[in-house]
C-alpha atoms as a PDB file:
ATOM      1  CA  UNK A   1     -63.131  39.619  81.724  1.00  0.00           C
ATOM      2  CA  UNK A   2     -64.971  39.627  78.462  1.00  0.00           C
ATOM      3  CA  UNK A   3     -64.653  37.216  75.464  1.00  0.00           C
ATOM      4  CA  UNK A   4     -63.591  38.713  72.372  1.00  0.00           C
ATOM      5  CA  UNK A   5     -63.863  36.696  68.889  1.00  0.00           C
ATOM      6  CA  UNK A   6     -61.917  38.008  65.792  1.00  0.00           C
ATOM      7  CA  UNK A   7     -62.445  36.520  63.156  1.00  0.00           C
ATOM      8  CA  UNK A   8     -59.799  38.193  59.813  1.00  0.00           C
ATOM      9  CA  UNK A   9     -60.994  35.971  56.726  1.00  0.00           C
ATOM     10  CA  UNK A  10     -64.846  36.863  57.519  1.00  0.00           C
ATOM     11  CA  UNK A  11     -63.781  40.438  59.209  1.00  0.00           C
ATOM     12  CA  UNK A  12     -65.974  39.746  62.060  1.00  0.00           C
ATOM     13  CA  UNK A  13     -65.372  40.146  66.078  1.00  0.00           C
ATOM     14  CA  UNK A  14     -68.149  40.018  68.401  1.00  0.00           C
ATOM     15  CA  UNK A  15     -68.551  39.739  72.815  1.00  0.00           C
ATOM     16  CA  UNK A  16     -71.270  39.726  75.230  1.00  0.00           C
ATOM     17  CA  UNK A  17     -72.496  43.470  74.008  1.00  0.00           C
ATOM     18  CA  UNK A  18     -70.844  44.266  70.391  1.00  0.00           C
ATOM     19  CA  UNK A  19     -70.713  42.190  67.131  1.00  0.00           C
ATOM     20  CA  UNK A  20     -69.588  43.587  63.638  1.00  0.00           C
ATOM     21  CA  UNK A  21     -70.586  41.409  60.254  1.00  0.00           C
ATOM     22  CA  UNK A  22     -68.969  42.773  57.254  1.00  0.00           C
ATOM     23  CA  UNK A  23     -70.536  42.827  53.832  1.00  0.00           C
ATOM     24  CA  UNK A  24     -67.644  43.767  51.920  1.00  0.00           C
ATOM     25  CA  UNK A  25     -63.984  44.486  51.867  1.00  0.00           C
ATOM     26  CA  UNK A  26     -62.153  46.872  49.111  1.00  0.00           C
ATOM     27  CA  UNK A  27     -58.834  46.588  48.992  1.00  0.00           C
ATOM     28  CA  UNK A  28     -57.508  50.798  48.016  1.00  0.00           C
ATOM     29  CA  UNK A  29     -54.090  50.462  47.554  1.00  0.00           C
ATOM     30  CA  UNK A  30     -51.132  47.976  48.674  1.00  0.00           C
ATOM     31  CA  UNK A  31     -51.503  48.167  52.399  1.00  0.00           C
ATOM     32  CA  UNK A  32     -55.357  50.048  52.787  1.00  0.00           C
ATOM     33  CA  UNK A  33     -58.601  48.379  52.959  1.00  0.00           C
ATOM     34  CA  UNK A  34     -61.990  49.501  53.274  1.00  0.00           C
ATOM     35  CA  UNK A  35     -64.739  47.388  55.409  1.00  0.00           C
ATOM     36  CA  UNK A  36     -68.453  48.024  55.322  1.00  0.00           C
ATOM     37  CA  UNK A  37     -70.819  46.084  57.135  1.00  0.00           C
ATOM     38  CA  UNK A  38     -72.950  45.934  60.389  1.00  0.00           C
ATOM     39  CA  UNK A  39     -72.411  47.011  63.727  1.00  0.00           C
ATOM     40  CA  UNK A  40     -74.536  46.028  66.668  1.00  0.00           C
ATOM     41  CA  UNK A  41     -74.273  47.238  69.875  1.00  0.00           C
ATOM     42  CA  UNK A  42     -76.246  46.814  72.669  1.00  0.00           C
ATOM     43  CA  UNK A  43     -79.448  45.213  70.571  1.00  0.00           C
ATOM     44  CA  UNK A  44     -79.097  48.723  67.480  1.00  0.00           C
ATOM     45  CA  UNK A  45     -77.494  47.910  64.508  1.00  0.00           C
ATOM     46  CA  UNK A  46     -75.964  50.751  62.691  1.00  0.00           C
ATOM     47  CA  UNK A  47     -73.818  50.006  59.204  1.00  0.00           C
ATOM     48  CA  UNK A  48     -70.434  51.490  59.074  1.00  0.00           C
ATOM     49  CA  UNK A  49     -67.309  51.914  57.065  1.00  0.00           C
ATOM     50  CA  UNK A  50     -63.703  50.804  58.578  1.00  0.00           C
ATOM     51  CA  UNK A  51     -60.676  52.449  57.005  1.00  0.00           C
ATOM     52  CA  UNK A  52     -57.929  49.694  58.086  1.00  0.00           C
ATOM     53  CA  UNK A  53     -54.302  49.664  57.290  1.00  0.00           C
ATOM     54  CA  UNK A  54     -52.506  46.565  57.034  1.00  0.00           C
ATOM     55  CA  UNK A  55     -49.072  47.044  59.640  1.00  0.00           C
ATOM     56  CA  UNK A  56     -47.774  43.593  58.829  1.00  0.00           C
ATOM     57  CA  UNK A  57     -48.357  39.914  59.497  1.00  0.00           C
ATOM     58  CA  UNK A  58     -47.008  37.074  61.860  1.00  0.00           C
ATOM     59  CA  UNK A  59     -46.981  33.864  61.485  1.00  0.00           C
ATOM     60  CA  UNK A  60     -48.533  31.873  64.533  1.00  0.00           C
ATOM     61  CA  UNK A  61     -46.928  28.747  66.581  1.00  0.00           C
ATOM     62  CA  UNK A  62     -49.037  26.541  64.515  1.00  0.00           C
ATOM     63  CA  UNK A  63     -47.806  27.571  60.899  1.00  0.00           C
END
């Protein structure tokens, strides 16, 4: 089983063979975001753009 980080408030997530870093986040309208930043995988890192939509929000056990 692999470990799997994610990490919202830095936009990060990284395990044994992937890792992203984002640079920057622009929020396009009410619900859509665009993410830019690094992606490594396997040792090459290759910037990218993430188109995300924002489906909704819990909150956890904890508050």
């Amino acid at each position: 089983m692999r470990h799997t980080m994610v990490t919202t408030v830095r936009g990060s997530f990284s395990d044994e063979e992937m890792a992203f870093r984002s640079a920057s986040t622009v929020q396009e309208s009410a619900e859509s975001f665009r993410m830019t930043g690094d992606l490594t995988i396997r040792g090459t890192t290759r910037p990218v753009e993430l188109h995300l939509d924002c489906l909704g929000s819990v909150v956890g056990p904890f508050g």
